[in-house]
C-alpha atoms as a PDB file:
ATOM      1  CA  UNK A   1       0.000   0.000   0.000  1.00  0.00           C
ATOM      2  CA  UNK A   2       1.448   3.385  -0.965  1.00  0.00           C
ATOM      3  CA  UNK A   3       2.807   5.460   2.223  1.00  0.00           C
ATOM      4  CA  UNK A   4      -0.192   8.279   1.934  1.00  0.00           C
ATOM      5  CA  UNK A   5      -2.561   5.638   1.580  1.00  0.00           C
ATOM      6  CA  UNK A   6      -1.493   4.269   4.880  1.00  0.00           C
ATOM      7  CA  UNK A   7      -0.920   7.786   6.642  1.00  0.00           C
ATOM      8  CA  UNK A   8      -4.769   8.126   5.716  1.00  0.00           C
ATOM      9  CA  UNK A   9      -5.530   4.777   7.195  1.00  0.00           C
ATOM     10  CA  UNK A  10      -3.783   5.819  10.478  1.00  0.00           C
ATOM     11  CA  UNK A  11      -5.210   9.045  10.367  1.00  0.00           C
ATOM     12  CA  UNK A  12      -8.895   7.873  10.337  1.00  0.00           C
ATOM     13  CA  UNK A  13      -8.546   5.313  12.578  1.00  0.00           C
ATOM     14  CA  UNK A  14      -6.984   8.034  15.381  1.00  0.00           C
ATOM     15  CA  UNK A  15     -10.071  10.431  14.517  1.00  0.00           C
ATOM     16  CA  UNK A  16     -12.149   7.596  15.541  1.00  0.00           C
ATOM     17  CA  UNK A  17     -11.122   7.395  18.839  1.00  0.00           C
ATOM     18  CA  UNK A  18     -13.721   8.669  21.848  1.00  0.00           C
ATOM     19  CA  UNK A  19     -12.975  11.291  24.138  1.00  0.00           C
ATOM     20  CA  UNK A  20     -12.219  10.152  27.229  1.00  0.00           C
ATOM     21  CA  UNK A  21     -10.479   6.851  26.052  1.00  0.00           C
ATOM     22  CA  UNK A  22      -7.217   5.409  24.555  1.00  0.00           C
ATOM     23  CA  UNK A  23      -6.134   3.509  22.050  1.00  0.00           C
ATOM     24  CA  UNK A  24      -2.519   1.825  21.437  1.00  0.00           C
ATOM     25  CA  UNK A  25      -0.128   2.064  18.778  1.00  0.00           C
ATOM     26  CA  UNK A  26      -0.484  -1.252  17.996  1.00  0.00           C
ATOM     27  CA  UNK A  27      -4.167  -1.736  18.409  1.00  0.00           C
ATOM     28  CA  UNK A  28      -3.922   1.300  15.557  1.00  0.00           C
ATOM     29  CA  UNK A  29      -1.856  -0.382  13.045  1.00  0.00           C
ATOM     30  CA  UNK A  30      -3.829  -3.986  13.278  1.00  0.00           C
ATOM     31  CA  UNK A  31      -6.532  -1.868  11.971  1.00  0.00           C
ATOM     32  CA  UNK A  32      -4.565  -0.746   9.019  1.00  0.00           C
ATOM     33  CA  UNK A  33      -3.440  -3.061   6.071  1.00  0.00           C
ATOM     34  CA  UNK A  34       0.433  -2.845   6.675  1.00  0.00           C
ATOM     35  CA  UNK A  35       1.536  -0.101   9.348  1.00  0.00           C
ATOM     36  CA  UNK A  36       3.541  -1.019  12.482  1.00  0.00           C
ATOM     37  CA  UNK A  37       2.958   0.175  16.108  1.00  0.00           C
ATOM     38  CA  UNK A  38       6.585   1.796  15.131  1.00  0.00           C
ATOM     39  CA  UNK A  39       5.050   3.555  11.712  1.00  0.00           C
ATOM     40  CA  UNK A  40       1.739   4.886  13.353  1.00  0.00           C
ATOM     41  CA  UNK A  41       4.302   6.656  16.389  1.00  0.00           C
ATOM     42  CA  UNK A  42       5.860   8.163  13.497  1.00  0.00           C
ATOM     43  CA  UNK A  43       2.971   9.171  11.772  1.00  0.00           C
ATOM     44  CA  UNK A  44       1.491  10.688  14.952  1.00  0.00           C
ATOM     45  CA  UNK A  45       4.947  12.613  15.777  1.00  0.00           C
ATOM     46  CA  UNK A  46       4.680  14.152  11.828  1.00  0.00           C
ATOM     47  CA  UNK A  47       1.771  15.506  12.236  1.00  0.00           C
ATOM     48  CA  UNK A  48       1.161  19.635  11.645  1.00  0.00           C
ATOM     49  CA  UNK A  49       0.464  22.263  14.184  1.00  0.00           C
ATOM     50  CA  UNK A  50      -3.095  22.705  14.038  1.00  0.00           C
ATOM     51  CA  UNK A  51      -4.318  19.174  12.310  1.00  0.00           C
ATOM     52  CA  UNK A  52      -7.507  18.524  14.332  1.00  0.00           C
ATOM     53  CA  UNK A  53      -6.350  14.657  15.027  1.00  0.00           C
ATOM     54  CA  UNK A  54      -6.794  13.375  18.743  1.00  0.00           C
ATOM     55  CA  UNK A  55      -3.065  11.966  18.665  1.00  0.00           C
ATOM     56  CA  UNK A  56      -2.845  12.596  22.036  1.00  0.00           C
ATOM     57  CA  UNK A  57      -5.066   9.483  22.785  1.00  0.00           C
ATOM     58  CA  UNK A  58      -2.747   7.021  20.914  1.00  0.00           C
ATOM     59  CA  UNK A  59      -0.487   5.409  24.223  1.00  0.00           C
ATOM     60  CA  UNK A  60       1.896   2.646  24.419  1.00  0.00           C
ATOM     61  CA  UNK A  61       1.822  -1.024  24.721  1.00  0.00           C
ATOM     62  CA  UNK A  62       2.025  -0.474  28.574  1.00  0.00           C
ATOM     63  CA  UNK A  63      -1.006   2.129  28.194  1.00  0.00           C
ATOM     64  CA  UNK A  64       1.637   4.732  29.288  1.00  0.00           C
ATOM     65  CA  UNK A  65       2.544   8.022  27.592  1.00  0.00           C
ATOM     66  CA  UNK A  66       5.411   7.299  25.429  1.00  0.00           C
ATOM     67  CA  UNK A  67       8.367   9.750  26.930  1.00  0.00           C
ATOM     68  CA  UNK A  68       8.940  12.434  24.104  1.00  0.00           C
ATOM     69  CA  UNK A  69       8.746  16.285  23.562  1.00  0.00           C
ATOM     70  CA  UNK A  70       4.899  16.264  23.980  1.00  0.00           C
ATOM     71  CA  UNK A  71       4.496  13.954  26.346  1.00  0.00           C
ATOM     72  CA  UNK A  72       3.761  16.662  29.462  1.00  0.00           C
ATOM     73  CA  UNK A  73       1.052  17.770  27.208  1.00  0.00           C
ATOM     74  CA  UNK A  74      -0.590  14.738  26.289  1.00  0.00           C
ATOM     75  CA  UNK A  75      -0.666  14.145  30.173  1.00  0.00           C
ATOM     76  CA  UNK A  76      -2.607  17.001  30.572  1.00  0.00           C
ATOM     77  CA  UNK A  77      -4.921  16.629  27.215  1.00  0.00           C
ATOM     78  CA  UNK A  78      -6.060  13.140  29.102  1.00  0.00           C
ATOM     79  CA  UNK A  79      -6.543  14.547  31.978  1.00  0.00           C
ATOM     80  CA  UNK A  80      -8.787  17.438  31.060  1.00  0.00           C
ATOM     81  CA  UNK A  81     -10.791  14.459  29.303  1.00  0.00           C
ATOM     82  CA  UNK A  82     -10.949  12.589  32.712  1.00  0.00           C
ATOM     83  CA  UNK A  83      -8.318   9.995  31.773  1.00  0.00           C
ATOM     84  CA  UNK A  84      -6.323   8.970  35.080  1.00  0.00           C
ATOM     85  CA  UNK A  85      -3.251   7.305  35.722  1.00  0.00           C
ATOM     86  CA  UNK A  86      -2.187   5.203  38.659  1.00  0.00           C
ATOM     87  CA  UNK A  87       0.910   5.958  40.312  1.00  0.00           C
ATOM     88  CA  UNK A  88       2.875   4.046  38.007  1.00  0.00           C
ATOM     89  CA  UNK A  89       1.607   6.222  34.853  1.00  0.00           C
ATOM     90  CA  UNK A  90      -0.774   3.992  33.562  1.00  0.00           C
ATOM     91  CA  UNK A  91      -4.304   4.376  32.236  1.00  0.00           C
ATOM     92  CA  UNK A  92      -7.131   2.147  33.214  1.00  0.00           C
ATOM     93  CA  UNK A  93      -7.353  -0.858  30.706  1.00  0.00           C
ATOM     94  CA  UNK A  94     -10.981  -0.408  31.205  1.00  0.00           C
ATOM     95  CA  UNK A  95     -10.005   3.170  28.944  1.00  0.00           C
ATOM     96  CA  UNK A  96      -9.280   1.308  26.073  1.00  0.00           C
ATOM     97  CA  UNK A  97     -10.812   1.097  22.858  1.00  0.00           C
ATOM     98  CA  UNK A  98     -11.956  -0.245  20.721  1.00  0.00           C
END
């Protein structure tokens, strides 16, 4: 599948996802046909300024926030949607969708 094709795919999928809940970045790219948890983190981290895209509900494999330059605001974007985190930094599995 050509790379826009699957940026698309990944893009679509991420506007899909409910306030107030998570997805992962593999759960993400099992929903594509051909992206890696490793493709849609990249594809998330390219996105522009003002694109719309919830990317901030996309979380790791350990439904953590993935330590990089945004990561103090995509605490905060969860938590102004109710999302909590235990004292280890995790979210709730019971968060995740779909």
């Amino acid at each position: 599948m050509p790379r826009n094709e699957l940026l698309e795919q990944i893009y679509t999928i991420v506007s899909r996802i409910p306030e107030g809940r998570v997805t992962t970045y593999g759960r993400v790219a099992k929903m594509t046909d051909g992206a890696t948890a490793r493709m849609v983190g990249r594809a998330m981290a390219q996105l522009p300024g003002e694109h719309g895209l919830p990317w901030h509900r996309v979380v790791n494999a350990s439904l953590k926030v993935t330590e990089h330059g945004g990561a103090v605001r995509q605490r905060e974007q969860l938590r102004a949607e109710g999302v909590a985190f235990d004292a280890r930094g995790r979210i709730n599995r019971e968060l995740l969708w779909p």
